[in-house]
Protein backbone atom coordinates (compact mmCIF):
# COMPACT_ATOMS: atom_id res chain seq x y z
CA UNK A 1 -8.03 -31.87 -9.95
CA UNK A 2 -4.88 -30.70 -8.05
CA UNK A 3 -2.36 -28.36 -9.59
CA UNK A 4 1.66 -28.35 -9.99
CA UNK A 5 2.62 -25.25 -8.05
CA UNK A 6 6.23 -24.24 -8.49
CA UNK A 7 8.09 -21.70 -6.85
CA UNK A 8 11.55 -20.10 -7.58
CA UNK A 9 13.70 -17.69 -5.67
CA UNK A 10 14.55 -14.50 -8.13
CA UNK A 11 16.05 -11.39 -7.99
CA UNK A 12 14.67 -7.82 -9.45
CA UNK A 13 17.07 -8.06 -12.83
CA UNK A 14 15.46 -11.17 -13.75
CA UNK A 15 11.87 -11.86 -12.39
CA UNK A 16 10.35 -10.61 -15.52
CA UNK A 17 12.47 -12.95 -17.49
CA UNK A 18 11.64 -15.84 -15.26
CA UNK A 19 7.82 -14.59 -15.48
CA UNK A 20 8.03 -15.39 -19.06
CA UNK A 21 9.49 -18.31 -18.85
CA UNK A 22 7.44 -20.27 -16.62
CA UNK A 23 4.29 -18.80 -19.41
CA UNK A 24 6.01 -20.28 -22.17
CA UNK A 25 6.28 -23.54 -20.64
CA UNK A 26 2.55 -23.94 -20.36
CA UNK A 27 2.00 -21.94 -17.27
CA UNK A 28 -1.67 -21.48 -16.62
CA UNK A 29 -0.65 -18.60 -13.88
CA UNK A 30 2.13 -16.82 -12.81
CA UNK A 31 2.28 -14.51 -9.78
CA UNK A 32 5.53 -12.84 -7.76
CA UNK A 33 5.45 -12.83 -3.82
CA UNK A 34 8.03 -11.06 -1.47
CA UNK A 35 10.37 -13.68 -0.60
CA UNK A 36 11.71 -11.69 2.63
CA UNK A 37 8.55 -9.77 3.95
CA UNK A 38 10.10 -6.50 2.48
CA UNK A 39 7.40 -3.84 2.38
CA UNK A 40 7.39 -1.47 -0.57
CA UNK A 41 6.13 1.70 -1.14
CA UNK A 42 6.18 5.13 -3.14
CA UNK A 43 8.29 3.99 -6.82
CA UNK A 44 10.28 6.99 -8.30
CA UNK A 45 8.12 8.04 -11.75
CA UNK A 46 7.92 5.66 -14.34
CA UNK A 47 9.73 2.40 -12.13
CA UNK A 48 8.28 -0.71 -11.23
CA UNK A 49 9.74 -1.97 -8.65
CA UNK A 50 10.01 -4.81 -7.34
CA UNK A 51 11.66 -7.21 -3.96
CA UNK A 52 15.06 -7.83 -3.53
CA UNK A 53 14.03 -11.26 -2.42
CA UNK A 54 11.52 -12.00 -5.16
CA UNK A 55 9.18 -15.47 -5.46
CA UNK A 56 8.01 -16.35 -8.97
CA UNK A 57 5.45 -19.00 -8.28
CA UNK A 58 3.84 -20.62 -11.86
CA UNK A 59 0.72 -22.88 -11.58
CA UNK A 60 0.57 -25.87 -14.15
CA UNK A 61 -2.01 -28.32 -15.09
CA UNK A 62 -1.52 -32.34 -12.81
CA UNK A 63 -1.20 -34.43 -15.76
CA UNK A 64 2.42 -32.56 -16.50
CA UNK A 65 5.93 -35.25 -15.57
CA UNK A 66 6.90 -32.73 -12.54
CA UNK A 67 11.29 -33.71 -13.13
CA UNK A 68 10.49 -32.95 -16.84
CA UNK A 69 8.86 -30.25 -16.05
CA UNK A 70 11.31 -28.97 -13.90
CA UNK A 71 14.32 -30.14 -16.11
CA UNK A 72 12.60 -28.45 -19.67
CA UNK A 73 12.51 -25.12 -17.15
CA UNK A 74 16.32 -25.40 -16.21
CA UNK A 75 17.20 -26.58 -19.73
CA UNK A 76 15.42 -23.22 -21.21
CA UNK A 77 16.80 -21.37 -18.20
CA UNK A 78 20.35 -21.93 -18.60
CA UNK A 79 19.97 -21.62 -22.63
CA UNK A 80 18.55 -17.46 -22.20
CA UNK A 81 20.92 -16.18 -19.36
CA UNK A 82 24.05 -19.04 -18.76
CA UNK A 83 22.98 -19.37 -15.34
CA UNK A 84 21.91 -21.78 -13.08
CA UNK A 85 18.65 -21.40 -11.83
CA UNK A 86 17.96 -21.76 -8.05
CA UNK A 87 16.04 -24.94 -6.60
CA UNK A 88 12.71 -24.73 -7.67
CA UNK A 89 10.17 -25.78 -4.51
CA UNK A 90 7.13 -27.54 -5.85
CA UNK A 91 3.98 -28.37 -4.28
CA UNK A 92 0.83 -30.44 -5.09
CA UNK A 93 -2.24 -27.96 -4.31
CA UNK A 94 -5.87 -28.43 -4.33
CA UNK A 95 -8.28 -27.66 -6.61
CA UNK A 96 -10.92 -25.35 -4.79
CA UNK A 97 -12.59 -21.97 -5.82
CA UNK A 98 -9.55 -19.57 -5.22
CA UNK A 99 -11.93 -16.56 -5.38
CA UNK A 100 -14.34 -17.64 -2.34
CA UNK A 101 -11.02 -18.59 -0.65
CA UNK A 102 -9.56 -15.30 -1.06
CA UNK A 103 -13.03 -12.99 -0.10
CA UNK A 104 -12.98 -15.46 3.50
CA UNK A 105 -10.05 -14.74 4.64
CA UNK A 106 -10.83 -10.68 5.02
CA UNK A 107 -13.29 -9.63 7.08
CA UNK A 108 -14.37 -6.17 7.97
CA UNK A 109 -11.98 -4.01 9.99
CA UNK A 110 -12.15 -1.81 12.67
CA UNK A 111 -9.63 0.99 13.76
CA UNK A 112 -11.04 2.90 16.75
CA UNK A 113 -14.38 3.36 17.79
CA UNK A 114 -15.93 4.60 14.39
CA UNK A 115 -14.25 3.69 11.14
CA UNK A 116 -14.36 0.32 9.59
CA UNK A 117 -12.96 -0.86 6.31
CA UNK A 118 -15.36 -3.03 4.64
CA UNK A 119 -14.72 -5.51 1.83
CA UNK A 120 -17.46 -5.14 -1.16
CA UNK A 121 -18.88 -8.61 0.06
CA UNK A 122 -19.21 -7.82 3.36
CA UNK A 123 -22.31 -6.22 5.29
CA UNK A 124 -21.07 -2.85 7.31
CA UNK A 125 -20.97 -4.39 11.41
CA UNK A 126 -22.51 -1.19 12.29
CA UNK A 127 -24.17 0.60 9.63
CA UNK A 128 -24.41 3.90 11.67
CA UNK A 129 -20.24 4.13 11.64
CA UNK A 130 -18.16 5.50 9.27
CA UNK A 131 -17.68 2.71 6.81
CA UNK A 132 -15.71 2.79 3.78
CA UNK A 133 -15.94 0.31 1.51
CA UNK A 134 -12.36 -0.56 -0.19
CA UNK A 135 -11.23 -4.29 -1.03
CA UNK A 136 -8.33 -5.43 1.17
CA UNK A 137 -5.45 -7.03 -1.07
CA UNK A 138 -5.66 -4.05 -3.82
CA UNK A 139 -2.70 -2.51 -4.69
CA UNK A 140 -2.04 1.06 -2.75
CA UNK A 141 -3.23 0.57 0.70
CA UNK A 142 -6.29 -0.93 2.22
CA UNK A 143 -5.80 -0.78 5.98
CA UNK A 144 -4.21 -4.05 7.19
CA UNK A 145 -0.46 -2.73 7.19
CA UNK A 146 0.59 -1.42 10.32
CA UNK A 147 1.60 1.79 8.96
CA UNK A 148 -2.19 2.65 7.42
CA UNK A 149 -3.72 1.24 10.28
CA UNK A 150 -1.31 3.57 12.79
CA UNK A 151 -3.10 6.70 10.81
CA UNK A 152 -6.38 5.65 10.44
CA UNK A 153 -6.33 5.25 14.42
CA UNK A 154 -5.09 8.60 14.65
CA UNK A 155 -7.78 9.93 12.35
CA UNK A 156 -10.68 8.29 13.91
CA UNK A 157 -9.40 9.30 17.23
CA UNK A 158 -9.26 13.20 16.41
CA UNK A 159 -11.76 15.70 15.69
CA UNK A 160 -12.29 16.14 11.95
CA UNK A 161 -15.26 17.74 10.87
CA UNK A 162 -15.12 20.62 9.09
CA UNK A 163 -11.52 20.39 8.24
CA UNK A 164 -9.11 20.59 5.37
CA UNK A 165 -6.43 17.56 4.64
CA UNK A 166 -4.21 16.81 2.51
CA UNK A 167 -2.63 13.31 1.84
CA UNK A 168 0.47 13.37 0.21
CA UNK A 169 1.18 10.14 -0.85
CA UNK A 170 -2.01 9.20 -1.10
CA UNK A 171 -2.22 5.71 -2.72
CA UNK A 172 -5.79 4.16 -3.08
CA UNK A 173 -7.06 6.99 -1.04
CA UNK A 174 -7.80 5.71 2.03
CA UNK A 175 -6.53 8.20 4.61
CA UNK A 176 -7.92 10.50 2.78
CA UNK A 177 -11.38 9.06 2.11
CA UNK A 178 -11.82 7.84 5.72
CA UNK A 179 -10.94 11.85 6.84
CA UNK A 180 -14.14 12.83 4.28
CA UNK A 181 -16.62 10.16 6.25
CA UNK A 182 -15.27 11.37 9.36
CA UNK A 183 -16.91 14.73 7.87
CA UNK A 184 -13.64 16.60 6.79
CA UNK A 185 -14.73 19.52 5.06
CA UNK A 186 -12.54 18.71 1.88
CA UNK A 187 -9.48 16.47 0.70
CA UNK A 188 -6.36 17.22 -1.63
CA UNK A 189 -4.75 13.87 -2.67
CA UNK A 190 -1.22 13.73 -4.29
CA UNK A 191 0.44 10.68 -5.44
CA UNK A 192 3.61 9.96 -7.96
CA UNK A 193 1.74 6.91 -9.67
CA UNK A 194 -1.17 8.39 -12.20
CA UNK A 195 -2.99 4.31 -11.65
CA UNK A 196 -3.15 5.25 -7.79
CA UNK A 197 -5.15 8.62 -8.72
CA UNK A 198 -6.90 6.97 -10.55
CA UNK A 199 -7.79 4.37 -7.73
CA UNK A 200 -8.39 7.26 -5.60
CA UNK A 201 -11.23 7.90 -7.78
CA UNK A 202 -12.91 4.76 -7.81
CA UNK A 203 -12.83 4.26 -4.92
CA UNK A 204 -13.93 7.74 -4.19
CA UNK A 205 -17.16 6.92 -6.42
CA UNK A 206 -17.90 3.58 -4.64
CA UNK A 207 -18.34 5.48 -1.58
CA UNK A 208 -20.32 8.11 -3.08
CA UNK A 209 -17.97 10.98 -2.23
CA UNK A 210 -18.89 14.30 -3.86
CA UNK A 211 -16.50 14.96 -6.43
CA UNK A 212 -15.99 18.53 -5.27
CA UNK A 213 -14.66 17.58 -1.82
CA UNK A 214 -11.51 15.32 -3.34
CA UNK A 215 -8.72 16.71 -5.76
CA UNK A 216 -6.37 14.33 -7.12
CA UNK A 217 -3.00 15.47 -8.20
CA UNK A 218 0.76 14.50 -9.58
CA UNK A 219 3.23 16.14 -7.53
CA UNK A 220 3.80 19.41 -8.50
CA UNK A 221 0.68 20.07 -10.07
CA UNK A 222 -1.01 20.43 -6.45
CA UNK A 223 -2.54 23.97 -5.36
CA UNK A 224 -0.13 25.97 -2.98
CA UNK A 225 -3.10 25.72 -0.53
CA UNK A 226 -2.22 24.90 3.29
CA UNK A 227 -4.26 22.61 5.58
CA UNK A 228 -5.27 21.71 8.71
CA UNK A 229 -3.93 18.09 8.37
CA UNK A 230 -0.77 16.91 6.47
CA UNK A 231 -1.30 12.90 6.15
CA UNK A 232 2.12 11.27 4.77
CA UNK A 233 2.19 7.95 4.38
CA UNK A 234 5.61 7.19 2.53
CA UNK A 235 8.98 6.25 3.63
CA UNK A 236 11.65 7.75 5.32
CA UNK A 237 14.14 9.48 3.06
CA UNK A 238 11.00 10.97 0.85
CA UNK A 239 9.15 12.23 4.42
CA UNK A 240 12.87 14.09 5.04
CA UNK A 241 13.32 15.81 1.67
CA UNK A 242 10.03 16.90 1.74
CA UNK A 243 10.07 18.29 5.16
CA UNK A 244 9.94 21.87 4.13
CA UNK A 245 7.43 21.23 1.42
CA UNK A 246 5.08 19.81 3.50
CA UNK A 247 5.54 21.90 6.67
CA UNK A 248 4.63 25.30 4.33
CA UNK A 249 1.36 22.91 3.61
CA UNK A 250 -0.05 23.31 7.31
CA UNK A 251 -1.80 26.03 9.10
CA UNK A 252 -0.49 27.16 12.11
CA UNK A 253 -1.85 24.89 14.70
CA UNK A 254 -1.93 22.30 12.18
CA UNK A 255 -1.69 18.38 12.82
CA UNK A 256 0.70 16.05 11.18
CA UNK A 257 0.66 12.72 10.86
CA UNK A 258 3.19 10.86 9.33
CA UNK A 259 4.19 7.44 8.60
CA UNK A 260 5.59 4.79 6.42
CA UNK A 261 9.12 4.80 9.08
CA UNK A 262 10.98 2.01 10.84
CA UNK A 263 11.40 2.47 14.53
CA UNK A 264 15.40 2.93 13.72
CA UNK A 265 14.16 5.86 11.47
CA UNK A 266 12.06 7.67 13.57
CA UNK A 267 14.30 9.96 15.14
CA UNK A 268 15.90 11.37 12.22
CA UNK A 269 12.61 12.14 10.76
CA UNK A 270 11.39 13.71 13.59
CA UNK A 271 14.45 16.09 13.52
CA UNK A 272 13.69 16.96 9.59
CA UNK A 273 10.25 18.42 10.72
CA UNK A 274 10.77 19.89 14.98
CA UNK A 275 11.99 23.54 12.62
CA UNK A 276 8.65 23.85 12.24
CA UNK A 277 6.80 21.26 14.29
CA UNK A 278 6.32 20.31 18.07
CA UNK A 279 6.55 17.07 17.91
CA UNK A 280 5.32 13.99 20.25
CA UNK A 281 6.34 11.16 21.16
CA UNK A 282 6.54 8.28 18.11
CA UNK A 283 3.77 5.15 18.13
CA UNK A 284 4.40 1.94 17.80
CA UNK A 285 3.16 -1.02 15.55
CA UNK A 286 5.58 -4.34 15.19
CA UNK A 287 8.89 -2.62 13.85
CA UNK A 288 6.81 0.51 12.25
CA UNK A 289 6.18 4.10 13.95
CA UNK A 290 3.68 7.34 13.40
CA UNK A 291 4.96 10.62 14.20
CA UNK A 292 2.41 13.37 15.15
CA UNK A 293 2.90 16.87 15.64
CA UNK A 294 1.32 20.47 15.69
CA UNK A 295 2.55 23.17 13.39
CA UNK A 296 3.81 26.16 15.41
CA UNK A 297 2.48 29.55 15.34
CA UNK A 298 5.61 31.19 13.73
């Protein structure tokens, strides 16, 4: 049986409301896309946000009269906010196992010569590599943005063994975990968003990870311990304010990796942290940039 798929532009004030909506009318699903390929990242404490260019898409059952559908929607629409709502795009779709549809399009991924990311379903390509096992499409970072991939490079391409890191920002905890099969000695992860700690540690557990050798914290609560990697991950305008903070965090001779910054960015970031840093050249993925650099000895 094919479904009704609509989808309507939104913006952040009423998504939620729109959400709703589309449930009361006899929605079997309702999901929100980015409607402008607008990547988002650390929240301020206790925000959800969401894109500026927001898709509510709702998924009803065939046998439903698609213009009353659509005219009950824009009826109900107008009624809550006295608005109009924007076109409303639908689609026919196939009925097929969404699931199985989903796991095939991932496949194991490689960044260097000897880390992979590998999907739960999927056999390790070279069982003798560093493989962590994480589920691409989870929420806080699983590799395939340009801006995890740029530091997971970096980390496989460095020597790591024995080492201490920290990874400020740390989301799902893949920088982090991939450091600890690369044989770092020991991992401090620190993350706004109590859900991503708490991802951290699953995903810690699924890759049998000692808990000794990763420490999960809010910000603030962290141990004033330095390291000999600082891995940042954010944005921009956080990686600047917390220049100081996180240059104090590295040993002398330190690395640090940072990313999460637009190519228009990188500059001005790299000026926040040359104080304390000697700092190389940026790299470049699409329209996203790491900065490296090596803490100096005073």
């Amino acid at each position: 049986m094919p479904w009704i798929q609509l989808q309507i532009p939104a913006d952040p004030d009423n998504a939620d409301q729109l959400e709703d909506l589309l449930m009361e009318m006899g929605a079997n699903a309702v999901s929100m896309e980015d409607g402008a390929d607008q990547p988002l990242y650390e929240p301020d404490p206790g925000t959800t946000p969401l894109w500026h260019e927001t898709r509510v898409t709702g998924l009803f059952e065939s046998d439903r009269d698609i213009a009353q559908l659509c005219s009950e929607i824009r009826d109900a629409w107008h009624r809550q906010t006295q608005q109009s709502l924007p076109d409303i795009d639908v689609t026919l779709v196939e009925d097929k196992d969404w699931e199985r549809a989903w796991m095939e399009d991932f496949k194991p991924l490689q960044f260097g010569e000897r880390l992979w990311i590998v999907p739960s379903w999927s056999d390790a390509p070279d069982p003798d590599a560093a493989n962590l096992l994480l589920d691409p499409g989870l929420a806080f970072g699983t590799g395939t943005h340009p801006t995890t991939a740029l530091c997971l490079e970096w980390l496989d391409g460095h020597p790591i063994a024995g080492r201490q890191v920290i990874d400020y920002g740390c989301g799902s905890g893949i920088l982090g975990l991939a450091a600890l099969l690369l044989n770092a000695r020991h991992v401090i992860g620190v993350d706004t968003d109590p859900q991503a700690l708490e991802a951290s540690r699953e995903n810690a557990r699924r890759n049998n990870v000692p808990e000794h050798q990763l420490e999960l914290y809010l910000p603030g609560d962290e141990p004033e311990v330095q390291a000999d990697i600082m891995l940042a991950n954010i944005l921009a305008q956080p990686l600047i304010s917390l220049a100081p903070k996180l240059a104090s965090r590295v040993f002398p001779g330190g690395d640090l990796v940072l990313s999460g910054i637009l190519s228009n960015q990188a500059r001005e970031v790299m000026a926040a942290y040359e104080p304390w840093f000697v700092m190389d050249e940026p790299e470049q993925r699409e329209e996203w940039v790491r900065l490296t650099g090596r803490r100096r000895d005073r």
